[in-house]
Protein backbone atom coordinates (compact mmCIF):
# COMPACT_ATOMS: atom_id res chain seq x y z
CA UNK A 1 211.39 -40.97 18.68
CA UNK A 2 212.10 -38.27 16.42
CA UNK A 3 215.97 -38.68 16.05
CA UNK A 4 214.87 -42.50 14.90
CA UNK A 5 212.63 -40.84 12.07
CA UNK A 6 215.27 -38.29 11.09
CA UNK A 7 217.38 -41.49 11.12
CA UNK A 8 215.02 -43.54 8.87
CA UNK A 9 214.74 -40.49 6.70
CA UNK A 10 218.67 -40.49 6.10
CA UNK A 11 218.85 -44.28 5.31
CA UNK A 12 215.85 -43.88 2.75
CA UNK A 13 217.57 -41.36 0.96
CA UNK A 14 220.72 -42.76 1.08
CA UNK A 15 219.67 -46.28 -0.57
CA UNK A 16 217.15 -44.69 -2.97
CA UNK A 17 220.10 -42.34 -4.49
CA UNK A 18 222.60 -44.72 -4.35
CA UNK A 19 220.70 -47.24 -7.24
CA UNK A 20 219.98 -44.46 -8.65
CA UNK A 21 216.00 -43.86 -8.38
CA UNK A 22 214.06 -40.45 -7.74
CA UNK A 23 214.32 -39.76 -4.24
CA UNK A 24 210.97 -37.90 -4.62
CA UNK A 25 208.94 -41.10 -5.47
CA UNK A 26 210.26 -43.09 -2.89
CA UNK A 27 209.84 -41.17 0.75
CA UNK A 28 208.95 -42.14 3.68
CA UNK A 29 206.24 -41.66 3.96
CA UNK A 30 204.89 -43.34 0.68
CA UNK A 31 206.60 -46.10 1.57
CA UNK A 32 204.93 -46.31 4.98
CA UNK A 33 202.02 -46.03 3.19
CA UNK A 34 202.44 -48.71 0.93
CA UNK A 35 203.65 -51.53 3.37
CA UNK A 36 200.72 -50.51 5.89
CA UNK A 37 197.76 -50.68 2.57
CA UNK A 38 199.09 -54.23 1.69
CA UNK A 39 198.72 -55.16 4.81
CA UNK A 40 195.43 -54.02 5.29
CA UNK A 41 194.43 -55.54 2.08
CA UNK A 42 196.24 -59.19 3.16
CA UNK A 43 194.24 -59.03 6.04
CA UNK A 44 191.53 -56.89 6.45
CA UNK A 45 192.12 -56.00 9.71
CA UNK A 46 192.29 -51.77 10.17
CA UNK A 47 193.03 -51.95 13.78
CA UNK A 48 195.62 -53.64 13.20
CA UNK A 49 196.98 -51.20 10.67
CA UNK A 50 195.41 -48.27 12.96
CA UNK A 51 197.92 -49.51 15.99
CA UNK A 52 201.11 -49.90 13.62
CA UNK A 53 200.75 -46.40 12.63
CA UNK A 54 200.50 -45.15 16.06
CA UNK A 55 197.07 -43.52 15.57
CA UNK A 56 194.45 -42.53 17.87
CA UNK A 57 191.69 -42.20 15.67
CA UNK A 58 190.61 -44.20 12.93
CA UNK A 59 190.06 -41.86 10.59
CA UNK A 60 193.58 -40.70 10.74
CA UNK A 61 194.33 -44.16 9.54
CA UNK A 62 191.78 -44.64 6.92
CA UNK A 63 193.23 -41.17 5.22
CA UNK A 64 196.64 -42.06 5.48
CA UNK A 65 195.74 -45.59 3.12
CA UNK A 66 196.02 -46.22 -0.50
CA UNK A 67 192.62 -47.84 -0.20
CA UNK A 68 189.72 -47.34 -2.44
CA UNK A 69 186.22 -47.59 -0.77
CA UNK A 70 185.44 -50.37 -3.40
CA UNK A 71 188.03 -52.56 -1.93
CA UNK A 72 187.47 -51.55 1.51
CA UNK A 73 184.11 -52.97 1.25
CA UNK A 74 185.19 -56.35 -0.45
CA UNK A 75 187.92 -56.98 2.04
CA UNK A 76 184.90 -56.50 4.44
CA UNK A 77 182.13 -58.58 2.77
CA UNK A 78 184.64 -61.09 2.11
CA UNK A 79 185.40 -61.05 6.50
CA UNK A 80 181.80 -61.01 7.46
CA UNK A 81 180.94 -62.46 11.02
């Protein structure tokens, strides 16, 4: 799993220097980030989110978000049950 990271890592770099862009706003990571907090606020659903990232705990996955508490709780008023 690691060599596919390291991998990732290399093809990230490579695209975000080659147009030209600062490879320091543009990681990995941040852009991990971003895709899995427009998910989350498309849907809602932090399970969801929790298993893409490969977490165990939920916490984990709430920390890693972009996701204010405000939002957090609309996205869950507006999915009451």
């Amino acid at each position: 799993m690691r060599s596919g990271f390291v991998q990732y890592a290399r093809l990230v770099r490579a695209s975000v220097s080659s147009i030209g862009l600062e490879m320091a706003a543009y990681g990995i990571h941040s852009l991990q980030r971003t895709k899995v907090t427009q998910i989350y606020k498309k849907t809602g659903h932090l399970r969801a989110v929790q298993l893409l990232l490969g977490h165990t705990r939920m916490g984990s996955t709430v920390r890693h978000m972009d996701v204010e508490l405000e939002d957090a709780l609309a996205i869950a008023e507006a999915n009451e049950i």
